[in-house]
C-alpha atoms as a PDB file:
ATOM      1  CA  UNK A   1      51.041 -32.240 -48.436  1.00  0.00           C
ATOM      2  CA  UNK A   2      47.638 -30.946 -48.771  1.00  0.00           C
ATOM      3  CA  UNK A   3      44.427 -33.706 -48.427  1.00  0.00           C
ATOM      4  CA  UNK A   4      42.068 -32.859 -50.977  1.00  0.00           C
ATOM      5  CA  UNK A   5      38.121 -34.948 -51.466  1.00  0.00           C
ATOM      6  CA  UNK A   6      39.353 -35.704 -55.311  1.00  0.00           C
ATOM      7  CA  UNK A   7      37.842 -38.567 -57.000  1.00  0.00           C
ATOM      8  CA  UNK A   8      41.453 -39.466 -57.335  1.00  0.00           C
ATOM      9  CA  UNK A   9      42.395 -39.554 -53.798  1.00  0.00           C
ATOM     10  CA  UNK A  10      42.761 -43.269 -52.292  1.00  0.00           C
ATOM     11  CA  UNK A  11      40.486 -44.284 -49.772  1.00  0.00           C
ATOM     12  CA  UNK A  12      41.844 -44.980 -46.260  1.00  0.00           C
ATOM     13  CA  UNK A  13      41.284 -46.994 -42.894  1.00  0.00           C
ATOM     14  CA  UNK A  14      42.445 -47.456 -39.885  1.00  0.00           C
ATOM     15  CA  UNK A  15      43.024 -51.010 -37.866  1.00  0.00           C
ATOM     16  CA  UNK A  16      43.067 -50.375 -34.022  1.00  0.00           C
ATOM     17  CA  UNK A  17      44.386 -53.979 -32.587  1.00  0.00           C
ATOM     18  CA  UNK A  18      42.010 -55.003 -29.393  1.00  0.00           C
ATOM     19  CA  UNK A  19      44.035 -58.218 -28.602  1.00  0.00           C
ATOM     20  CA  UNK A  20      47.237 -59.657 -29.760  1.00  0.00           C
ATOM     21  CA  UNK A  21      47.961 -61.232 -32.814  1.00  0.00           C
ATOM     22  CA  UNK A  22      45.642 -59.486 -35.043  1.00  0.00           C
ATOM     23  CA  UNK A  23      46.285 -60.063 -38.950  1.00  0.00           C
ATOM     24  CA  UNK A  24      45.753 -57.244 -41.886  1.00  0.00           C
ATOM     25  CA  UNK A  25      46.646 -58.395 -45.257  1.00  0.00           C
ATOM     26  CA  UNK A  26      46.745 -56.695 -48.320  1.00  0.00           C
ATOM     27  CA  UNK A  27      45.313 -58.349 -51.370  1.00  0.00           C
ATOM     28  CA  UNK A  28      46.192 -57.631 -55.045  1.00  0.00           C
ATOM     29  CA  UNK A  29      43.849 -56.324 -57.993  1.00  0.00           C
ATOM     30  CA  UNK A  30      43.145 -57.927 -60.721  1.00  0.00           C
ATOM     31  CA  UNK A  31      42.953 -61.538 -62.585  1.00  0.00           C
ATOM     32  CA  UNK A  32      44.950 -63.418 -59.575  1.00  0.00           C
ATOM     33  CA  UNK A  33      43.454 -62.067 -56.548  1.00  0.00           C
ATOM     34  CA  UNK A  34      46.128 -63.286 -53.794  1.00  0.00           C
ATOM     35  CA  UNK A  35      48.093 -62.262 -50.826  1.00  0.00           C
ATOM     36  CA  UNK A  36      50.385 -59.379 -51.317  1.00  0.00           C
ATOM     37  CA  UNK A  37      51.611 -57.790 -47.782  1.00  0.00           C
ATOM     38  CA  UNK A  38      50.552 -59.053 -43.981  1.00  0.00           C
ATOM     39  CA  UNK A  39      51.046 -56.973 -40.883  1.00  0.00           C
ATOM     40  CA  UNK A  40      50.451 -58.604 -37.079  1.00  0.00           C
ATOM     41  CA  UNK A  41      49.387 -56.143 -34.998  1.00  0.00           C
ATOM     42  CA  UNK A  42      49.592 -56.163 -31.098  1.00  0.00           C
ATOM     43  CA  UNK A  43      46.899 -55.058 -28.987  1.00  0.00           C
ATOM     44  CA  UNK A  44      46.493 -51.372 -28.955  1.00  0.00           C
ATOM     45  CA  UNK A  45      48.414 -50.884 -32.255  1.00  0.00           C
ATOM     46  CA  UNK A  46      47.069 -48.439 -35.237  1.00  0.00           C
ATOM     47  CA  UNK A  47      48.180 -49.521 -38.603  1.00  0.00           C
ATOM     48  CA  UNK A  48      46.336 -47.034 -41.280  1.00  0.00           C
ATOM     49  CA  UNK A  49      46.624 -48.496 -44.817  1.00  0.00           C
ATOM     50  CA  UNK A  50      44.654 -47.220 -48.220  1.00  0.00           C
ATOM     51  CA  UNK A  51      43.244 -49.010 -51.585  1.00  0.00           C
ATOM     52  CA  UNK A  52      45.490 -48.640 -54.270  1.00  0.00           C
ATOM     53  CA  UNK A  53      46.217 -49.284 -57.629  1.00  0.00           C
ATOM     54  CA  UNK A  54      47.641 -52.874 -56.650  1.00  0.00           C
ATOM     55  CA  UNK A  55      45.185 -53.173 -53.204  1.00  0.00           C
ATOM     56  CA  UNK A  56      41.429 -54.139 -54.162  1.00  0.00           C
ATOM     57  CA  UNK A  57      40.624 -55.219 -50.913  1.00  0.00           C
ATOM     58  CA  UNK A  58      41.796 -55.457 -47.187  1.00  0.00           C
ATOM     59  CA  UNK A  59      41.064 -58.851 -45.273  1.00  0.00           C
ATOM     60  CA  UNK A  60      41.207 -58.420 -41.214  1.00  0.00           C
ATOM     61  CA  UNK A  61      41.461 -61.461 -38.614  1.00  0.00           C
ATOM     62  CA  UNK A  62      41.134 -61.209 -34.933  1.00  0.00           C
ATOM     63  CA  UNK A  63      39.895 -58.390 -32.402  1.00  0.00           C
ATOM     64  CA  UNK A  64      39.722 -55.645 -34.058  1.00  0.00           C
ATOM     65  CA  UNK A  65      38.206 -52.464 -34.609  1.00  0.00           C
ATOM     66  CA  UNK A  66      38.257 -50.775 -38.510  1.00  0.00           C
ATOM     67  CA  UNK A  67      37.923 -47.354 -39.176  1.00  0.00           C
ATOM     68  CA  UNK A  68      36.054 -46.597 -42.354  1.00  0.00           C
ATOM     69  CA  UNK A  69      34.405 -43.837 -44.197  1.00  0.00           C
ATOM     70  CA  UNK A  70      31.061 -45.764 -43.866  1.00  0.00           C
ATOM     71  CA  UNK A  71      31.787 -46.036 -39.622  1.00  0.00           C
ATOM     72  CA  UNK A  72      33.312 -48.277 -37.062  1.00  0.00           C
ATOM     73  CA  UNK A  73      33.553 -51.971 -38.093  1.00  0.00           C
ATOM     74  CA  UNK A  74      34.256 -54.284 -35.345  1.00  0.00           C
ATOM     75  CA  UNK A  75      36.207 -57.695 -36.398  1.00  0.00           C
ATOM     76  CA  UNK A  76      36.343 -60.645 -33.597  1.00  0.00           C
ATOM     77  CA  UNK A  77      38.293 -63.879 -33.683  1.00  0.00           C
ATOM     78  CA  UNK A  78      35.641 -66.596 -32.676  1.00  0.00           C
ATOM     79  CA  UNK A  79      36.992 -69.254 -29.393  1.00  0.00           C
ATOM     80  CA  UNK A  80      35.708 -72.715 -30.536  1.00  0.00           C
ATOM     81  CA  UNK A  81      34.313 -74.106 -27.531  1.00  0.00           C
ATOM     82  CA  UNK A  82      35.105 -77.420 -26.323  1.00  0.00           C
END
């Protein structure tokens, strides 16, 4: 499979876990904008997902680090304190 910068070619990132329990979901295009695939990552996993024609956008909860063509992007789960 060759990688090519086409304008057709799907962007991609990567989600490195930095604590347990961190949540990617996949959300669909279009009208209805809603839930469509959820991963739970432990820490130290990698999941690398793209946009598609059914994924407009990526939503990322809890300690984690995102991998983009613009940079690093770091996500953290706030503790409420008591």
């Amino acid at each position: 499979m060759e990688i090519t910068n086409d304008s057709n070619q799907n962007e991609y990132i990567a989600v490195k876990a930095e604590a347990s329990g961190v949540q990617v979901i996949g959300m669909t295009r279009g009208s209805d904008t809603r839930p469509h695939h959820t991963e739970s990552l432990d820490s130290g996993e990698v999941l690398i997902m793209q946009f598609t024609d059914k994924t407009s956008l990526i939503k990322i909860k809890g300690n984690a680090k995102v991998y983009t063509k613009f940079g690093v992007i770091e996500s953290e789960k706030k503790v409420k304190e008591i």
